[in-house]
N, C-alpha and C. Protein backbone atom coordinates (compact mmCIF):
# COMPACT_ATOMS: atom_id res chain seq x y z
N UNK A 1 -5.87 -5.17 3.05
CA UNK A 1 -7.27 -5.48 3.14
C UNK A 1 -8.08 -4.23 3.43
N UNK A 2 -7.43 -3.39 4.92
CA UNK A 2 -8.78 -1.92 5.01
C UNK A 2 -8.08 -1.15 3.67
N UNK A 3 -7.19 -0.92 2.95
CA UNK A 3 -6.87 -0.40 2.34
C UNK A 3 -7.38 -0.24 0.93
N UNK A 4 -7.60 -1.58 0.49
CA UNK A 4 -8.36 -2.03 -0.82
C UNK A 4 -9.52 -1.44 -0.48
N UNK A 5 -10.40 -1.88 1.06
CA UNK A 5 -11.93 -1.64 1.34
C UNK A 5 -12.04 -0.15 0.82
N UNK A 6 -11.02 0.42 1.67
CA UNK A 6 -11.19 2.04 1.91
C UNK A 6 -11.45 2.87 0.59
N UNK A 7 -10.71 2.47 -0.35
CA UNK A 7 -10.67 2.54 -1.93
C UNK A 7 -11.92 2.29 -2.56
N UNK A 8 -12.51 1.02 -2.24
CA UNK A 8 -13.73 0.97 -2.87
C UNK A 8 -14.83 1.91 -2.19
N UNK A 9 -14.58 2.34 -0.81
CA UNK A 9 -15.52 3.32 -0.14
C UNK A 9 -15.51 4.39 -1.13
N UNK A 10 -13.99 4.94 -1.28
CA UNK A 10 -13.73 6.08 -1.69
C UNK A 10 -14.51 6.54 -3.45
N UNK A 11 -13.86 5.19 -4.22
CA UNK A 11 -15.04 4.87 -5.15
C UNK A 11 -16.23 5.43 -5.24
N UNK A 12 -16.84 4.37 -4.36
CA UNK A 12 -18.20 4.75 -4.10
C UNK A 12 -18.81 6.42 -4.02
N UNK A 13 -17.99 6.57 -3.25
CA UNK A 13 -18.54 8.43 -2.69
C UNK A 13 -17.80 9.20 -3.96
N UNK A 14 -17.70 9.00 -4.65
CA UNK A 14 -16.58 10.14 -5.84
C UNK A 14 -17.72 9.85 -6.61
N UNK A 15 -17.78 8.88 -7.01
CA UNK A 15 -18.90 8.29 -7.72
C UNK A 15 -20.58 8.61 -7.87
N UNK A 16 -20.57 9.04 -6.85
CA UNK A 16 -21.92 9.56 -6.18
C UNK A 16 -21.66 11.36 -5.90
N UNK A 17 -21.00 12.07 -6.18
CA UNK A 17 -20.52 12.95 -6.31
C UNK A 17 -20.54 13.82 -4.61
N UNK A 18 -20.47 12.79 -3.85
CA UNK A 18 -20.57 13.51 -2.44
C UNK A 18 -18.90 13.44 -1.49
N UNK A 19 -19.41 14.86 -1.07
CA UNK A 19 -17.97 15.01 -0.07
C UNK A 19 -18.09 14.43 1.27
N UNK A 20 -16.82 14.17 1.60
CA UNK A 20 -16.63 13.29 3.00
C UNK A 20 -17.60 14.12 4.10
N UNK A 21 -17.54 15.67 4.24
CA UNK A 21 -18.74 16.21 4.81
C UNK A 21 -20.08 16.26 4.62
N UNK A 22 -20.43 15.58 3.48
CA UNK A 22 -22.27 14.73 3.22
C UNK A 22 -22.07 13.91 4.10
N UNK A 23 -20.84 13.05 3.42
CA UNK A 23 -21.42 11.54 4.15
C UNK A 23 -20.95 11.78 5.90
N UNK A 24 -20.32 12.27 6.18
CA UNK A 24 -20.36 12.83 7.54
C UNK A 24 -21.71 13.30 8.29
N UNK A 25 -22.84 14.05 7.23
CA UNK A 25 -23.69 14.26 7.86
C UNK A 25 -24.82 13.01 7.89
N UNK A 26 -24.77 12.47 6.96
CA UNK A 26 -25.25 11.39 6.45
C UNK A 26 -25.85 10.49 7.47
N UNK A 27 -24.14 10.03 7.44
CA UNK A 27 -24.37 8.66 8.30
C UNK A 27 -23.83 8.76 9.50
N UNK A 28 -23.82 10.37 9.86
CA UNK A 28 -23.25 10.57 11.58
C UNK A 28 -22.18 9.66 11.92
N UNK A 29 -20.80 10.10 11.02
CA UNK A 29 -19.54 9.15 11.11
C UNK A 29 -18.87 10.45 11.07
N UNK A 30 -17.77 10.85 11.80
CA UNK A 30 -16.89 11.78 11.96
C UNK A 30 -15.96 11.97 10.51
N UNK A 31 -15.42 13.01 9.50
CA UNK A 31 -14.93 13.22 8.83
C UNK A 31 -13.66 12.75 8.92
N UNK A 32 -13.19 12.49 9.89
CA UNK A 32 -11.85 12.43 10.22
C UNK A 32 -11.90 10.37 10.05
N UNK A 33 -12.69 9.60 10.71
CA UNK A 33 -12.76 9.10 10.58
C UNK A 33 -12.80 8.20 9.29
N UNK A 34 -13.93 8.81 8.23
CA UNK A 34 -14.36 8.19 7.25
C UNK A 34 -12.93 8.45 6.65
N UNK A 35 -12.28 9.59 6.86
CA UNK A 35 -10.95 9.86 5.38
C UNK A 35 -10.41 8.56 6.39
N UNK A 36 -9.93 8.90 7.41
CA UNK A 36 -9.18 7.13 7.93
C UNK A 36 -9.46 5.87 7.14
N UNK A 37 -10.47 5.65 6.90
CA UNK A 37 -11.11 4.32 6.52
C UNK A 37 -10.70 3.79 5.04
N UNK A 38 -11.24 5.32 4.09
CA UNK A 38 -10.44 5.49 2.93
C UNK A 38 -9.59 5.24 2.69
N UNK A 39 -8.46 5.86 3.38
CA UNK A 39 -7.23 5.93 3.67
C UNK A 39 -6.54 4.63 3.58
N UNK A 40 -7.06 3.92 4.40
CA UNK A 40 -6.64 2.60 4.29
C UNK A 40 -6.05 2.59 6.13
N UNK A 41 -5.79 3.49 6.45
CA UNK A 41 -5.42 3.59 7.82
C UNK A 41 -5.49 3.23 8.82
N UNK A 42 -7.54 2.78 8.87
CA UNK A 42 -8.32 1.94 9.42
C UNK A 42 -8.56 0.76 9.16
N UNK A 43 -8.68 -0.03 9.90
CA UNK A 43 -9.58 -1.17 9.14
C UNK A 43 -10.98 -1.47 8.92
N UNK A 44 -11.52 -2.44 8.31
CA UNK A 44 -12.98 -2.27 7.75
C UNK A 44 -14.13 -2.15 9.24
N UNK A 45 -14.99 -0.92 8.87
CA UNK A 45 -15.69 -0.84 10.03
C UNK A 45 -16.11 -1.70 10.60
N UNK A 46 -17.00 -1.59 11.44
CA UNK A 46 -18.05 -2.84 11.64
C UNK A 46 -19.21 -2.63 11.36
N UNK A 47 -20.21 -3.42 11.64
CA UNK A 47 -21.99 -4.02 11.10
C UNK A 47 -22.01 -2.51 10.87
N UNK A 48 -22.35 -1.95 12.60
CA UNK A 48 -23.06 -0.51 12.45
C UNK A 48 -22.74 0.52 11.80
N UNK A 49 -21.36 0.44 11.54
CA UNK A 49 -20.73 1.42 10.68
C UNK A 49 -20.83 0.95 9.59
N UNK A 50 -20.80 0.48 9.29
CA UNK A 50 -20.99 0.01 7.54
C UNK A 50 -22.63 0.13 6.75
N UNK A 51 -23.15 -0.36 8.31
CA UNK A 51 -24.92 0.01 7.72
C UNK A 51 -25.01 1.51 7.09
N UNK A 52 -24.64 2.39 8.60
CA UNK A 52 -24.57 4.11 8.29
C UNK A 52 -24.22 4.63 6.82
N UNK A 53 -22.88 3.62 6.39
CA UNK A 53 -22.71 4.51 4.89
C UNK A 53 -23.25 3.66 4.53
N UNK A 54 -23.33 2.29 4.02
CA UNK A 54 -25.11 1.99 2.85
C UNK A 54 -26.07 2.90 3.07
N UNK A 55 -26.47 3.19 4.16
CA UNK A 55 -27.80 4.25 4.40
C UNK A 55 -27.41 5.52 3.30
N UNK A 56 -26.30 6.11 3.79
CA UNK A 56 -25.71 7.57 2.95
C UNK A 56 -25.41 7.60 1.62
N UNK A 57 -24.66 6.03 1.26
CA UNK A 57 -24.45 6.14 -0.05
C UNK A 57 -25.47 5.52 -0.76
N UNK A 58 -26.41 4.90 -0.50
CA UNK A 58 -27.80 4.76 -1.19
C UNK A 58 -27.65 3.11 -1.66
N UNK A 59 -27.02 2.29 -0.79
CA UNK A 59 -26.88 0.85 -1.39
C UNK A 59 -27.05 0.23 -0.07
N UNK A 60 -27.45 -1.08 -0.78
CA UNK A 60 -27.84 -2.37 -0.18
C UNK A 60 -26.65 -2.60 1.16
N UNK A 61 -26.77 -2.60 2.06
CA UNK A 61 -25.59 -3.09 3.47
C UNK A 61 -24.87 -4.27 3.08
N UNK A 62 -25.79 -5.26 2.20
CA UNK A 62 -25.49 -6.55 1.58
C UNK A 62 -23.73 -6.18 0.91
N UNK A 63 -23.94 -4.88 0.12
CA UNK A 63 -23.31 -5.04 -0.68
C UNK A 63 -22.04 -4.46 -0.06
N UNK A 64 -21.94 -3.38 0.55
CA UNK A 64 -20.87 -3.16 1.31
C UNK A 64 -20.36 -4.63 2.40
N UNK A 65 -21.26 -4.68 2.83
CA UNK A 65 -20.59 -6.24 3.57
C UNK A 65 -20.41 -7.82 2.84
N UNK A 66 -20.38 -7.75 1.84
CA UNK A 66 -19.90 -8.72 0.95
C UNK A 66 -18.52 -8.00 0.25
N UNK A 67 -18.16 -6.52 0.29
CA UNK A 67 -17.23 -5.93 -0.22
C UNK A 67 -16.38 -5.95 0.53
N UNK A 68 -16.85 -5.90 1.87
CA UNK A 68 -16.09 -6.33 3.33
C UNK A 68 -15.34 -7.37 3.57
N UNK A 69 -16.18 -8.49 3.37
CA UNK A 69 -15.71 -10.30 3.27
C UNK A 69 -14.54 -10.34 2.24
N UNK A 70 -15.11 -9.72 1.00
CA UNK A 70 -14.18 -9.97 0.12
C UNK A 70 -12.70 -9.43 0.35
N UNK A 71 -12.93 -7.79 0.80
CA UNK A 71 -11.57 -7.33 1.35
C UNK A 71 -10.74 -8.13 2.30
N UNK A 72 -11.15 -8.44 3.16
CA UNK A 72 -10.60 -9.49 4.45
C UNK A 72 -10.12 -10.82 4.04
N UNK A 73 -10.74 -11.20 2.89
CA UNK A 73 -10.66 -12.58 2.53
C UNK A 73 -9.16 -12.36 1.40
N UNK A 74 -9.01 -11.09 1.29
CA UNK A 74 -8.22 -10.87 0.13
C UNK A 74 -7.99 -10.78 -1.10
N UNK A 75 -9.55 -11.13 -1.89
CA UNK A 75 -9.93 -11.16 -3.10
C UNK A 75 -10.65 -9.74 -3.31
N UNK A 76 -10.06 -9.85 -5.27
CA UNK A 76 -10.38 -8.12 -5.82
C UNK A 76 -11.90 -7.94 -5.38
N UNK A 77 -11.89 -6.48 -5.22
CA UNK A 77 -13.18 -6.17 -5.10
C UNK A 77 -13.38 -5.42 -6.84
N UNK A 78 -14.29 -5.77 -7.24
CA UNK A 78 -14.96 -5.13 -8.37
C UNK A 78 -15.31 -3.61 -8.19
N UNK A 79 -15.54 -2.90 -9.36
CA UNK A 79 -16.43 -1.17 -8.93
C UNK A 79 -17.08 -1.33 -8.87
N UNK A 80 -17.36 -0.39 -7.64
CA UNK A 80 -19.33 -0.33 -7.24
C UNK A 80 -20.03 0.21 -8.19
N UNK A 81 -20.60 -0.49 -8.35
CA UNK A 81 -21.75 0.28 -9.12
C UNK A 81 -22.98 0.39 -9.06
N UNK A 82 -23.51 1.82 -9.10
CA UNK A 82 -24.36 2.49 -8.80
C UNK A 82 -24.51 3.94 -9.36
N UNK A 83 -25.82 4.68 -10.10
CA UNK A 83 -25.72 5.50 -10.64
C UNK A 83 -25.72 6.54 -9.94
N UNK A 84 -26.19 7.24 -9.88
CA UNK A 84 -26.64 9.04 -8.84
C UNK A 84 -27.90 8.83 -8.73
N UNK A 85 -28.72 8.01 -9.85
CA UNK A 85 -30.33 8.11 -9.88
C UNK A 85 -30.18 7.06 -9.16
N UNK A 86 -29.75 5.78 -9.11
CA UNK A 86 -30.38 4.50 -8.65
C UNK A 86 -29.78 4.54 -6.97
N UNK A 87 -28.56 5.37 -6.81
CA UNK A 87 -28.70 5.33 -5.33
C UNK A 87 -29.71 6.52 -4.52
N UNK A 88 -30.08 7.39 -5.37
CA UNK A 88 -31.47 8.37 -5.08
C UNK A 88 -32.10 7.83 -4.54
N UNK A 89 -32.54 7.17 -5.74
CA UNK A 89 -33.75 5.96 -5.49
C UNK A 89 -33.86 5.10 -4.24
N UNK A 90 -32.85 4.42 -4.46
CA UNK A 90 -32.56 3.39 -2.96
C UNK A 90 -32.37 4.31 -1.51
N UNK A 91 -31.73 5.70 -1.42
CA UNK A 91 -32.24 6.10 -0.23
C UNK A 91 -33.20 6.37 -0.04
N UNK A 92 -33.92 6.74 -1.10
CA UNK A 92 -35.09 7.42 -0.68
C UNK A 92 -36.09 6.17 -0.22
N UNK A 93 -36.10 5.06 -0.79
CA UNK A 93 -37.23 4.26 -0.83
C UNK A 93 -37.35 3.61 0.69
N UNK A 94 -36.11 3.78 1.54
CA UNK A 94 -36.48 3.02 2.92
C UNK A 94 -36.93 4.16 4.18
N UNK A 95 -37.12 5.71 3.21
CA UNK A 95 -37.32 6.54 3.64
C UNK A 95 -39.36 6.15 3.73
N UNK A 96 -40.09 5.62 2.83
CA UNK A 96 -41.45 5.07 2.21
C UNK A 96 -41.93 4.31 3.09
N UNK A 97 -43.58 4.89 3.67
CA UNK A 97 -44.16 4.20 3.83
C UNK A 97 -44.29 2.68 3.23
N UNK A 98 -45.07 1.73 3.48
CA UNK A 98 -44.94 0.28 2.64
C UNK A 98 -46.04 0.55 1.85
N UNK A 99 -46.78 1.72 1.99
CA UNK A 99 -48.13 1.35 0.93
C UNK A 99 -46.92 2.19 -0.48
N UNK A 100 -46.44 3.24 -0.23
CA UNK A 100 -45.86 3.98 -1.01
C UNK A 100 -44.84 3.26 -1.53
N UNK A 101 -43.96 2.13 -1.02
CA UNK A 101 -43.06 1.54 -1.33
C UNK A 101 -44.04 0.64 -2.91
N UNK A 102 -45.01 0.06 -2.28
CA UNK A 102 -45.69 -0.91 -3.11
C UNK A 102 -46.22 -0.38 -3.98
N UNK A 103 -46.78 1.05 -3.86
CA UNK A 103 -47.24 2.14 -5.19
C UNK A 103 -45.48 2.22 -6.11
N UNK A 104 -44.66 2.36 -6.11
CA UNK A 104 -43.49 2.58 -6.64
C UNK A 104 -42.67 1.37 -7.08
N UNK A 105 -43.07 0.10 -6.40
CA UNK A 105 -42.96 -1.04 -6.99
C UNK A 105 -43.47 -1.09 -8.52
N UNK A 106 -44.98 -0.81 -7.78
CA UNK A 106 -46.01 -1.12 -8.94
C UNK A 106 -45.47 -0.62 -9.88
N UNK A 107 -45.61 0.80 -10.69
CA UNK A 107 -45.21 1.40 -11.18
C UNK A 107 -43.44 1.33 -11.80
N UNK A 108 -42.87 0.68 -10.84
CA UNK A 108 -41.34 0.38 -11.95
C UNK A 108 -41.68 -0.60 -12.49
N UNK A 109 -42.69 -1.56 -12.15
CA UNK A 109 -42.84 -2.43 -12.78
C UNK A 109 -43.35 -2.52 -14.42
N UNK A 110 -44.53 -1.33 -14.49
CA UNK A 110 -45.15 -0.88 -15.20
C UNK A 110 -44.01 -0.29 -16.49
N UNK A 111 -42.81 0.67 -16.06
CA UNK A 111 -41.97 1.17 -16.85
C UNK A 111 -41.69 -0.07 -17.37
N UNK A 112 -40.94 -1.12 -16.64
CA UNK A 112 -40.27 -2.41 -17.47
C UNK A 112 -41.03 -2.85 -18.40
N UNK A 113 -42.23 -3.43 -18.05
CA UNK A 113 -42.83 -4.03 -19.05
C UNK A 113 -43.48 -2.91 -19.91
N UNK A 114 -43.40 -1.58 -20.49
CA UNK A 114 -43.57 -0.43 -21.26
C UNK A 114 -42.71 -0.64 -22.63
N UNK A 115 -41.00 -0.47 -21.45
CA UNK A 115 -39.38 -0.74 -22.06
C UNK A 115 -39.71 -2.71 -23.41
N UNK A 116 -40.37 -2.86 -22.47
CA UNK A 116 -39.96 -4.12 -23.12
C UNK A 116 -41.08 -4.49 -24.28
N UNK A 117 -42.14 -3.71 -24.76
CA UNK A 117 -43.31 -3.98 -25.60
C UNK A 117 -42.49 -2.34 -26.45
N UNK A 118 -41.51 -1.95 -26.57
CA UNK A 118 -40.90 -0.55 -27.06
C UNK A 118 -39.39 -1.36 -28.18
């Protein structure tokens, strides 16, 4: 079960092209630790630790902790997926004021319906 998790962590961060010392600085989780987790060595963090890397790796907490359930529960976890741009995006955006959040709403919104009259 942490073993599968740790894998999909590991996933995740290869994926995103960051070293265990980003996400170390990241999400203020010890290097030694996170390779543990990977590893399979550990078992699946908890709430707070798991928030820290959604924060670092640029995704929803939802989704790491439904990747969580699933590990524990014993069912496959799928690949994460997430681009380099779209987890950009997602850190940056809880970094946003709410007026700025809602200016950048606006505006993806604007691209879609652009994409879709194209």
């Amino acid at each position: 079960m942490g073993k599968e998790f740790g894998a999909y962590l590991r996933k995740l961060r290869d994926d995103l092209g960051m070293s265990l010392r980003q996400v170390q600085q990241a999400a203020k989780i010890s290097n030694s630790y996170l390779s543990q987790i990977e590893s399979g060595e550990r078992g699946i963090p908890n709430f707070k630790i798991l928030s820290r890397l959604a924060e670092a790796y640029g995704v929803p907490v939802a989704q790491l902790a439904e990747a969580a359930e699933k590990a524990e529960a014993g069912d496959a976890l799928g690949e994460p997926s997430l681009s380099k741009d779209a987890a950009f995006v997602s850190r940056g955006y809880e970094k946003l004021s709410d007026d700025n959040k809602r200016m950048l709403s606006e505006f993806l919104q604007h691209l879609i319906n652009k994409e879709k009259k194209e």
